[in-house]
Protein backbone atom coordinates (compact mmCIF):
# COMPACT_ATOMS: atom_id res chain seq x y z
CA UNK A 1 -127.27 41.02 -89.30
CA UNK A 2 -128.51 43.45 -91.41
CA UNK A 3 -132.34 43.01 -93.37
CA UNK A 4 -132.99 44.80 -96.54
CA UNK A 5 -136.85 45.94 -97.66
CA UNK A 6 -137.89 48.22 -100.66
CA UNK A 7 -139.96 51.51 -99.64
CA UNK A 8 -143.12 52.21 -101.22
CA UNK A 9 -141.40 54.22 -104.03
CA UNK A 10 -139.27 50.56 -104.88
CA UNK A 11 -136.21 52.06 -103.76
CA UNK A 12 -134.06 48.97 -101.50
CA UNK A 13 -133.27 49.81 -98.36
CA UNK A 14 -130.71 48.15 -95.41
CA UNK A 15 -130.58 48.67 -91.77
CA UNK A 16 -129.00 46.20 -89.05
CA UNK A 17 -131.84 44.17 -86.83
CA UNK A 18 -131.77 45.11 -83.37
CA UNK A 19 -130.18 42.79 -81.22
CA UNK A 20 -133.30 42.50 -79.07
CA UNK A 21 -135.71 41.09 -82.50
CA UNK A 22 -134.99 38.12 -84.52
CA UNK A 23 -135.29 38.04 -88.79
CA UNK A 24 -139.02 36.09 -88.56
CA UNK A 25 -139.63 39.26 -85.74
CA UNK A 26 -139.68 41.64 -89.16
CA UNK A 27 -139.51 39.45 -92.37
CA UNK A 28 -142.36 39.94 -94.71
CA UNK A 29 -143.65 42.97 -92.17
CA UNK A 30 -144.17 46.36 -92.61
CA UNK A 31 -141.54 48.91 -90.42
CA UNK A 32 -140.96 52.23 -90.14
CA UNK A 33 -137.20 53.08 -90.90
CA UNK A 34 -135.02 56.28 -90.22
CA UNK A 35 -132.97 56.97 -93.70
CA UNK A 36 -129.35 57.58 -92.27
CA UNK A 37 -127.55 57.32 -95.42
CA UNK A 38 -127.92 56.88 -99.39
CA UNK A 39 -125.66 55.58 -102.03
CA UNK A 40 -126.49 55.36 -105.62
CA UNK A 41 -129.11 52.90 -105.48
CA UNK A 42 -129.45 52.31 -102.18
CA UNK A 43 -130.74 53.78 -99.20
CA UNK A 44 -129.46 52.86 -95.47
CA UNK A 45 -131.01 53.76 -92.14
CA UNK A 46 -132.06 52.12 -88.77
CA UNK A 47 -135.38 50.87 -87.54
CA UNK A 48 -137.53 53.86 -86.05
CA UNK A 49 -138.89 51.60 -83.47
CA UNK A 50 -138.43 48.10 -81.80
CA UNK A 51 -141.89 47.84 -79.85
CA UNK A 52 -144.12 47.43 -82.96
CA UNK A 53 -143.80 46.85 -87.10
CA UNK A 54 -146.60 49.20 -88.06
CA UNK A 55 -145.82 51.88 -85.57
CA UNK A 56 -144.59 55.34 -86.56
CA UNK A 57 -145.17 57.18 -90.14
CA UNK A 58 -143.32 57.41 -93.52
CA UNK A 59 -140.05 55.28 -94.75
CA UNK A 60 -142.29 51.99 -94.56
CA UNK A 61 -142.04 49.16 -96.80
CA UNK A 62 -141.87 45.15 -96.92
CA UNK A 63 -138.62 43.96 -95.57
CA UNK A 64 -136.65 40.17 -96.14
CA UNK A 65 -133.56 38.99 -94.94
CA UNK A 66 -130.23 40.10 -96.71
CA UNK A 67 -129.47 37.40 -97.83
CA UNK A 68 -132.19 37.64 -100.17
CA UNK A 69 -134.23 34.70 -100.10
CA UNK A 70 -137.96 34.67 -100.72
CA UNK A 71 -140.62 35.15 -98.21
């Protein structure tokens, strides 16, 4: 399942949920995510850590579901 979030500059931004965390684990939190890849407009990457939403530096913003229903 992948989650999608927009970064503090409003750029959107996808990366698949660990298997170990489930969508409420992250929805409508702030994480830290690695950029691993860009297109146009949109960037992709892969949660920096799994242990806590607010933990590293940089790449944060709010994330939702991919679906993209409101939270």
């Amino acid at each position: 399942m992948q989650l999608s979030g927009r970064t503090a500059g409003d750029l959107i931004t996808v990366f698949d949920l660990p298997e170990s965390m489930e969508p409420d684990d992250l929805i409508g939190r702030i994480v830290s995510v690695e950029v691993t890849g860009h297109r146009s407009l949109l960037l992709s990457g892969r949660i920096r850590q799994e242990a806590g939403p607010e933990s590293g530096s940089g790449g944060r913003g709010t994330i939702r579901d991919r679906d993209e229903k409101t939270v």
